[in-house]
N, C-alpha and C. Protein backbone atom coordinates (compact mmCIF):
# COMPACT_ATOMS: atom_id res chain seq x y z
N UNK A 1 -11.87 -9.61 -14.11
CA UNK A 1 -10.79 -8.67 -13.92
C UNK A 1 -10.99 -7.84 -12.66
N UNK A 2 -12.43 -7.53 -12.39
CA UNK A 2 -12.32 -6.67 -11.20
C UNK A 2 -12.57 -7.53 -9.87
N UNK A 3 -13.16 -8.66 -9.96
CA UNK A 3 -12.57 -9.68 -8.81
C UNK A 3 -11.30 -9.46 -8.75
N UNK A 4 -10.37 -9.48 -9.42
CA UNK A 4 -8.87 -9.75 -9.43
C UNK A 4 -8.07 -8.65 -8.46
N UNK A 5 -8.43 -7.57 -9.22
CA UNK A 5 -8.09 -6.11 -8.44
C UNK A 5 -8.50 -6.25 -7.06
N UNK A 6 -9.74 -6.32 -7.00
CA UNK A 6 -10.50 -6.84 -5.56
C UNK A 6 -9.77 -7.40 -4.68
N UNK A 7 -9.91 -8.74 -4.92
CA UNK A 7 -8.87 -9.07 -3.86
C UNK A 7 -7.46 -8.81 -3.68
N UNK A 8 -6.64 -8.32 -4.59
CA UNK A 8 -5.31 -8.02 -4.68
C UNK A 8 -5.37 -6.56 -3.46
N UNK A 9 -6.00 -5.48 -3.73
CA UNK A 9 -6.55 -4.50 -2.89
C UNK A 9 -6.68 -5.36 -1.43
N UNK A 10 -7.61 -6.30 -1.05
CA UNK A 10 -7.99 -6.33 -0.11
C UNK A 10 -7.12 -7.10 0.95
N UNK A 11 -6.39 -8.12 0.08
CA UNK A 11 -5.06 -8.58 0.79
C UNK A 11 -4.38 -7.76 1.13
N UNK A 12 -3.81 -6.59 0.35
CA UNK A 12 -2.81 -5.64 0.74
C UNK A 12 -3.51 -4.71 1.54
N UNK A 13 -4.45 -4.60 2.50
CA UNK A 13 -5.35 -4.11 3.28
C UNK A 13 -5.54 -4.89 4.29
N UNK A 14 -5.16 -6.26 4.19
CA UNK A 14 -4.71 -7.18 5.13
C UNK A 14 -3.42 -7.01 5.67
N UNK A 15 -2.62 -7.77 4.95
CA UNK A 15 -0.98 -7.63 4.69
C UNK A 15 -0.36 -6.28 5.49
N UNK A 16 -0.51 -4.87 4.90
CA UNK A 16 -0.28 -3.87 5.06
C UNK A 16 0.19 -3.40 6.58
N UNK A 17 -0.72 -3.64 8.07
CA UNK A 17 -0.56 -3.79 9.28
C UNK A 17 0.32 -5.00 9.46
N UNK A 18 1.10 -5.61 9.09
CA UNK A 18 1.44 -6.74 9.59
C UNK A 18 2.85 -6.28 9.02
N UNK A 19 3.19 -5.35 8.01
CA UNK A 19 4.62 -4.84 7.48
C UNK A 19 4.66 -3.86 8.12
N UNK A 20 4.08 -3.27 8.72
CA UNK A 20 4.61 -1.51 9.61
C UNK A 20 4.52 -2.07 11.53
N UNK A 21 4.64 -3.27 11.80
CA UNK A 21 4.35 -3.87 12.78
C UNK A 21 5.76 -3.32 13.49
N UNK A 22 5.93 -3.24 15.03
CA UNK A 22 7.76 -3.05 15.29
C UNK A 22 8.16 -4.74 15.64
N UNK A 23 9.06 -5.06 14.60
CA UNK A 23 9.31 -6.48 14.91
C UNK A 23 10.10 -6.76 16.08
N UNK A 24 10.63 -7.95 16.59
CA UNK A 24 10.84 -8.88 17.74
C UNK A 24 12.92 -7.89 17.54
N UNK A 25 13.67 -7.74 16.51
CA UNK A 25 14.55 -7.39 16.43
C UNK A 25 14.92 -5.94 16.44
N UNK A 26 13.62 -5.22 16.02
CA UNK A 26 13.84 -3.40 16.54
C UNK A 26 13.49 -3.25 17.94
N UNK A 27 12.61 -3.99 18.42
CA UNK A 27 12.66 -3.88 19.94
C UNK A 27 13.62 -4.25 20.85
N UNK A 28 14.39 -4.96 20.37
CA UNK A 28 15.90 -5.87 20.95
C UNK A 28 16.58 -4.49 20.71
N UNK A 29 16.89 -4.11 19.36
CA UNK A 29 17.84 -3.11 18.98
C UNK A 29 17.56 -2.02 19.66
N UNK A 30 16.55 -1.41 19.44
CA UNK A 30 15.98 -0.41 20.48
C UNK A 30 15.94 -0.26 21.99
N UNK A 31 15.59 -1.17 22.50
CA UNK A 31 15.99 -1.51 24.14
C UNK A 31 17.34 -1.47 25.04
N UNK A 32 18.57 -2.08 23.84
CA UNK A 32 19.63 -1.99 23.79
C UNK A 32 20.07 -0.55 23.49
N UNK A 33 19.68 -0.23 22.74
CA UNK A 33 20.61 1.47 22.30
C UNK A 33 19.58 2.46 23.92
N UNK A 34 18.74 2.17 24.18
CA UNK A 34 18.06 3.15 25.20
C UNK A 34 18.43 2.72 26.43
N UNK A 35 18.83 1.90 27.03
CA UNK A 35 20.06 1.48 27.70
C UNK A 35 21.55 1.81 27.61
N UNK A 36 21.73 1.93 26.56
CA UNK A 36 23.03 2.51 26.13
C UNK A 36 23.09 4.02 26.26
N UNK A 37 22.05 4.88 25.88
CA UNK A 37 21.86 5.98 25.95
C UNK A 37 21.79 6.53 27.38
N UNK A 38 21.43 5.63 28.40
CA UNK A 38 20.53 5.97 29.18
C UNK A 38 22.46 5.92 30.62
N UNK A 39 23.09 4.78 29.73
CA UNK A 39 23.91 4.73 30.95
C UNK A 39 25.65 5.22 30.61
N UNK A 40 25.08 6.19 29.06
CA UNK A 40 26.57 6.97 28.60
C UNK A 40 26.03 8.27 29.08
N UNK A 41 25.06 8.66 29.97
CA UNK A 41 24.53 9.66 29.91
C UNK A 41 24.53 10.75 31.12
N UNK A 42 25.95 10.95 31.99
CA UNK A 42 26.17 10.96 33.31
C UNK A 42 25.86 12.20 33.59
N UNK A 43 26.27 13.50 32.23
CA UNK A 43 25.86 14.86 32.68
C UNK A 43 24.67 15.35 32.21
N UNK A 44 24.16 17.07 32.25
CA UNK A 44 23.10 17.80 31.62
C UNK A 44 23.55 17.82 30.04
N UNK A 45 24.79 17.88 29.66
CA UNK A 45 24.64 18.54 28.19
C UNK A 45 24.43 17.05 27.28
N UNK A 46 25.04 15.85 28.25
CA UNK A 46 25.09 14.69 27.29
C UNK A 46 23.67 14.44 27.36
N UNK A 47 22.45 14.28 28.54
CA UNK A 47 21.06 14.23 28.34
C UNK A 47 20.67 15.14 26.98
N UNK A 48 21.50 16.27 27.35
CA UNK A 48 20.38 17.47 26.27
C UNK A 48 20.90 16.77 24.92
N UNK A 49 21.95 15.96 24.89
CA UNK A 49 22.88 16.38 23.31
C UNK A 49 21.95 14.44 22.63
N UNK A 50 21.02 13.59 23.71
CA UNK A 50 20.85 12.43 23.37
C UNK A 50 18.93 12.70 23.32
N UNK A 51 18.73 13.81 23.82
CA UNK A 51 17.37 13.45 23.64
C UNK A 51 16.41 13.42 22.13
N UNK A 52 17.23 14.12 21.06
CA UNK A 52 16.94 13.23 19.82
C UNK A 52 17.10 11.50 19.59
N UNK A 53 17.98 11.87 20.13
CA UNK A 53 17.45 9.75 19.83
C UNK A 53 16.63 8.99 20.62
N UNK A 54 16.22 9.62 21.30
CA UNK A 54 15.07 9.06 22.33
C UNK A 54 13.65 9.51 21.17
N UNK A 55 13.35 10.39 21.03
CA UNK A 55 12.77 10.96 20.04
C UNK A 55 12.84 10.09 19.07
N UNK A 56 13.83 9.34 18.46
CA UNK A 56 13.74 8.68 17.13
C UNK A 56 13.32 7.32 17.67
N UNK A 57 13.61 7.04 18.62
CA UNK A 57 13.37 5.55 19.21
C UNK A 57 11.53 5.90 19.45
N UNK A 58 11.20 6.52 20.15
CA UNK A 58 9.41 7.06 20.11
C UNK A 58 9.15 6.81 18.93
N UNK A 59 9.59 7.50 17.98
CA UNK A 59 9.05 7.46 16.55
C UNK A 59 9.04 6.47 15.40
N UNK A 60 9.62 5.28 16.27
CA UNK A 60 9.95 4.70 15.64
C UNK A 60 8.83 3.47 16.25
N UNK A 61 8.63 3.09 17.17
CA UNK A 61 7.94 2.55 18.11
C UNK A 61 6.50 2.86 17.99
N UNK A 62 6.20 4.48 17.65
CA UNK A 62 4.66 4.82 18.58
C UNK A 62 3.25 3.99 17.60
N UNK A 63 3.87 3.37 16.23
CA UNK A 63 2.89 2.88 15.22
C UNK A 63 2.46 1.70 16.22
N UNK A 64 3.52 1.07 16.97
CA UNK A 64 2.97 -0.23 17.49
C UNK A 64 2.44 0.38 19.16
N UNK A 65 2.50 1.56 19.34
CA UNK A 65 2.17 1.86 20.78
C UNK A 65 0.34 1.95 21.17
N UNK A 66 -0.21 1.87 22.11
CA UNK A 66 -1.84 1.65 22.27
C UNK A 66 -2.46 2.76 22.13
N UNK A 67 -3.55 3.15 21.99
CA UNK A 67 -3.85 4.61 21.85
C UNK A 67 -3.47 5.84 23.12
N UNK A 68 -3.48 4.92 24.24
CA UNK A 68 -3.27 5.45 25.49
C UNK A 68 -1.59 5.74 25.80
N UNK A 69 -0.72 5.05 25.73
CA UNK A 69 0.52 4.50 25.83
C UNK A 69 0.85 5.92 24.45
N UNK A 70 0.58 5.62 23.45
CA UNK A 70 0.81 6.91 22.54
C UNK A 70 0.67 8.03 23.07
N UNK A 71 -1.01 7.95 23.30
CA UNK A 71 -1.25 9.54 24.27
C UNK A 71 -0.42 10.51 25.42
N UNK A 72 -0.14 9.22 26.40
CA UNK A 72 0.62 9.65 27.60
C UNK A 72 1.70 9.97 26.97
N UNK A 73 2.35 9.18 26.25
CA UNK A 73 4.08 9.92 25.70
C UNK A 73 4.05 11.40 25.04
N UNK A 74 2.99 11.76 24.26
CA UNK A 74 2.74 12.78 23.06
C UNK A 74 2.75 14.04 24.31
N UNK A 75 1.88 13.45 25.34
CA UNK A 75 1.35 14.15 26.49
C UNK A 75 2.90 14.88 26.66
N UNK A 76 4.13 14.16 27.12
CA UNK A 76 5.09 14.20 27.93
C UNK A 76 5.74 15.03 26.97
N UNK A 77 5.63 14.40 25.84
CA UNK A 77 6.80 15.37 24.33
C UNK A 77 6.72 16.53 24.41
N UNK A 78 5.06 16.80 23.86
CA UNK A 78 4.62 18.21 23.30
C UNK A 78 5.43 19.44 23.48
N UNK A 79 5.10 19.68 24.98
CA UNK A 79 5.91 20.81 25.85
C UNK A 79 7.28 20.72 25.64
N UNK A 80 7.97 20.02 25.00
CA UNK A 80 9.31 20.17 25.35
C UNK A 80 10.17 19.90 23.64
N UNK A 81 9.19 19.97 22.62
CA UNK A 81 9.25 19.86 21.48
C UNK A 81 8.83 20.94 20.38
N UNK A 82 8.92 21.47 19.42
CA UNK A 82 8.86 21.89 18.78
C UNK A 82 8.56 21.56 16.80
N UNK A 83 7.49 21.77 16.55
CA UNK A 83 7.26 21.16 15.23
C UNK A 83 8.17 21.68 14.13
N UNK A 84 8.62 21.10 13.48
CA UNK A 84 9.76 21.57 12.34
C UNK A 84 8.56 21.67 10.97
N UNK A 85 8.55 22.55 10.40
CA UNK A 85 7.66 23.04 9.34
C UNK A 85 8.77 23.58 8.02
N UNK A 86 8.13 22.74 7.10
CA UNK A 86 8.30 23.22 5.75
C UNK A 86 7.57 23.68 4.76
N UNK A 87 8.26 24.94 4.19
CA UNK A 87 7.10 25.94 3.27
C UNK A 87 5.89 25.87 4.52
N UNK A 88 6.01 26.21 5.93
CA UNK A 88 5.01 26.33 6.73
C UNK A 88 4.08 25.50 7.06
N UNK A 89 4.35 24.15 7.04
CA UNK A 89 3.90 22.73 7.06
C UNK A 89 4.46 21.76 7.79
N UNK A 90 3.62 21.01 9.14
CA UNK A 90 4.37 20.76 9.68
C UNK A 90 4.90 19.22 8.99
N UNK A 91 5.86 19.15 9.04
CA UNK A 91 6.25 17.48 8.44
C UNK A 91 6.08 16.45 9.27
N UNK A 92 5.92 15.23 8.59
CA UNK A 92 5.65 14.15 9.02
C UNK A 92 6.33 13.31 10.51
N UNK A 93 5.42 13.34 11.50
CA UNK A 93 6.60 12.96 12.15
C UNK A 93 7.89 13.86 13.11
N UNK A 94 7.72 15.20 12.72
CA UNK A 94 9.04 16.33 12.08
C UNK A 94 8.80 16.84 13.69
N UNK A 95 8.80 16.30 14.49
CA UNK A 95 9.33 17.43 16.17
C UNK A 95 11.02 17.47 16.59
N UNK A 96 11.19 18.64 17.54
CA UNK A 96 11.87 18.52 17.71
C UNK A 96 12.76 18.53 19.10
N UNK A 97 13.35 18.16 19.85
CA UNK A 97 13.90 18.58 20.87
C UNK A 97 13.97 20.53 20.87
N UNK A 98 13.75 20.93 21.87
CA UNK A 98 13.90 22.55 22.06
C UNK A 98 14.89 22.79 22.60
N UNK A 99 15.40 22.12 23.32
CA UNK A 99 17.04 21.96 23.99
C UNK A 99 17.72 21.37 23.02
N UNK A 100 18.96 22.54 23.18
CA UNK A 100 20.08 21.92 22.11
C UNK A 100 21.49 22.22 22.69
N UNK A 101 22.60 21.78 23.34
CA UNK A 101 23.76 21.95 23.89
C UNK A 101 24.38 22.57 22.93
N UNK A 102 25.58 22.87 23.14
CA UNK A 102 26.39 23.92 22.12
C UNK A 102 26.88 24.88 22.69
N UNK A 103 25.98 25.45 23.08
CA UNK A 103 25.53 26.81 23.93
C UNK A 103 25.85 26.42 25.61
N UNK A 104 25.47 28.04 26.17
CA UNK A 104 25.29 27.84 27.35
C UNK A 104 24.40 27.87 27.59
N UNK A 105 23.34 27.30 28.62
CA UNK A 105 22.11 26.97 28.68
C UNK A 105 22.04 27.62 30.24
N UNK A 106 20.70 28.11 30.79
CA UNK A 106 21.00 28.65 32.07
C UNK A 106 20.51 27.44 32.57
N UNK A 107 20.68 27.29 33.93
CA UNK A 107 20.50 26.28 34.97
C UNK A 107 19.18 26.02 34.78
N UNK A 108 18.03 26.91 35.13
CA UNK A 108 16.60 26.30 34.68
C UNK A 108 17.10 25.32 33.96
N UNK A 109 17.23 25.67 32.25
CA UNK A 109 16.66 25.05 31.30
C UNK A 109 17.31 23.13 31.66
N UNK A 110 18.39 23.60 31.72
CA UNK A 110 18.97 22.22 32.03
C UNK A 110 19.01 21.53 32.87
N UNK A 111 17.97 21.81 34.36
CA UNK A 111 17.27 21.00 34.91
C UNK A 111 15.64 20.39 34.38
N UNK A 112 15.10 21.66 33.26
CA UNK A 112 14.12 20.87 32.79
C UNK A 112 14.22 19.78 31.66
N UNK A 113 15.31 20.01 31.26
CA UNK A 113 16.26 19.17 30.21
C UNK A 113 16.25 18.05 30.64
N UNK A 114 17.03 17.75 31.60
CA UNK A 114 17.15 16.70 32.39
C UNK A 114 16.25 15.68 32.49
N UNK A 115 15.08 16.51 33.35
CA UNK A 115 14.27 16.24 33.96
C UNK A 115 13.41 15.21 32.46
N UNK A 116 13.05 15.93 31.33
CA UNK A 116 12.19 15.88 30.26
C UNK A 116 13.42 14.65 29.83
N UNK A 117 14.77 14.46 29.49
CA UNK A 117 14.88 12.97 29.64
C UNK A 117 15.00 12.05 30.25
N UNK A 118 14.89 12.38 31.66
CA UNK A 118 14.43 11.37 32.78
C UNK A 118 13.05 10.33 32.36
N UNK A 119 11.94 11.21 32.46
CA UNK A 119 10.88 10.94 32.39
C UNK A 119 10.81 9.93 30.96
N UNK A 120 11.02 11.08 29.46
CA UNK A 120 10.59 10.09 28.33
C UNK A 120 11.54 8.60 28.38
N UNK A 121 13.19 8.91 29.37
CA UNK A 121 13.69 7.14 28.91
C UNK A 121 13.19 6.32 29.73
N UNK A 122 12.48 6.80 31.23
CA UNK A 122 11.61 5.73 32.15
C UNK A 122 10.41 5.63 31.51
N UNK A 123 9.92 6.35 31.01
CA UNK A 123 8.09 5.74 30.25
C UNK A 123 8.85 4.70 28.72
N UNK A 124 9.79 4.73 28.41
CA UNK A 124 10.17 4.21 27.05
C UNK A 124 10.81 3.10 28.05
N UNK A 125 11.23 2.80 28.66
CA UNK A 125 12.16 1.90 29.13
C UNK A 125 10.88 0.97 29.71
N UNK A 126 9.63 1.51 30.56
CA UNK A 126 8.91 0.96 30.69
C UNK A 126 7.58 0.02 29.56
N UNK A 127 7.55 0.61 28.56
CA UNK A 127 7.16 0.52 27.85
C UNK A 127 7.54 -0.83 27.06
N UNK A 128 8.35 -0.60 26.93
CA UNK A 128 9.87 -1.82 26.65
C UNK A 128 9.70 -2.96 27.63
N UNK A 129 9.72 -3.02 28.78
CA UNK A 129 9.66 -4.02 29.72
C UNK A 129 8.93 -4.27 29.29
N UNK A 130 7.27 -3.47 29.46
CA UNK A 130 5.77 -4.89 29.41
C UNK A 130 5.64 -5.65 28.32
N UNK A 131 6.49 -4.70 27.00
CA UNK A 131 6.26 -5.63 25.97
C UNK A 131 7.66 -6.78 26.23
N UNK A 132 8.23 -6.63 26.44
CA UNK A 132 8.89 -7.86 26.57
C UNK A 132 8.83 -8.89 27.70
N UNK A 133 7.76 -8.52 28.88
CA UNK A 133 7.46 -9.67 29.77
C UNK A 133 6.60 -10.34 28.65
N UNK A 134 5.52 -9.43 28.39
CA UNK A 134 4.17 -10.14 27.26
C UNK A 134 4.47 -11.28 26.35
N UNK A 135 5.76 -10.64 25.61
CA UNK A 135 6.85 -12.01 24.94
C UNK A 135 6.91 -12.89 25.62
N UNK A 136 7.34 -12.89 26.58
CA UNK A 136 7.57 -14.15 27.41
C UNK A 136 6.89 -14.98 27.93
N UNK A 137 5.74 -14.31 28.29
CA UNK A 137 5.01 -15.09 28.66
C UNK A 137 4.52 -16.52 28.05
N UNK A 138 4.17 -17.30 28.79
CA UNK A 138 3.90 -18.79 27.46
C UNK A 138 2.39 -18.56 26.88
């Protein structure tokens, strides 16, 4: 019986990395919508009003990203994010854009706005390329 458990445990300790993997079709889907994002995106308030989904596309991605490739992005986020905390805890995952349109925003902010989705959709867009030359390759 405890052989049994055993290996049932140890397969799903196998298995387990191979189901949280980003498959061949969220990277298609993903590449596509950050492209899409990237070229509905002509003013400051539409950058400020899309950089949550850039954010969800990161987060969605960073399980399959390298330790480094993670690092540098987290690097780029931090400053321009904010942790969302419940009962004073930060949640899983839980940042947030600090820029939010609605409002009037003074000129600073919405050149650093800008600027902060310039940068994360060229490191994501790049990011995106190598893994999809790597695909290709034979």
């Amino acid at each position: 019986m405890n052989l049994i458990v055993l290996t049932v445990c140890f397969a799903l300790l196998l298995i387990g990395p191979l189901c949280s993997a980003y498959s061949d079709e969220e990277l298609q889907a993903d590449s596509l919508r950050l492209a899409e994002i990237i070229k509905t995106s002509p003013d400051d308030n539409t950058k400020i009003d899309r950089i949550p989904e850039l954010l969800d596309i990161y987060r969605r991605m960073s399980p399959s990203l390298s330790p480094e490739e993670r690092e540098n992005l987290d690097r780029l986020i931090k400053p321009h994010t904010e942790e969302l905390l419940i009962d004073g805890v930060p949640s899983q995952g839980g940042r947030r854009s600090k820029y939010r349109s609605g409002g009037i925003l003074k000129p600073i902010v919405k050149i650093v706005a800008r600027e902060f989705f310039t940068g994360l959709s060229q490191t994501i867009t790049d990011i995106f390329s190598s893994w999809i030359s790597r695909k290709n390759k034979p």
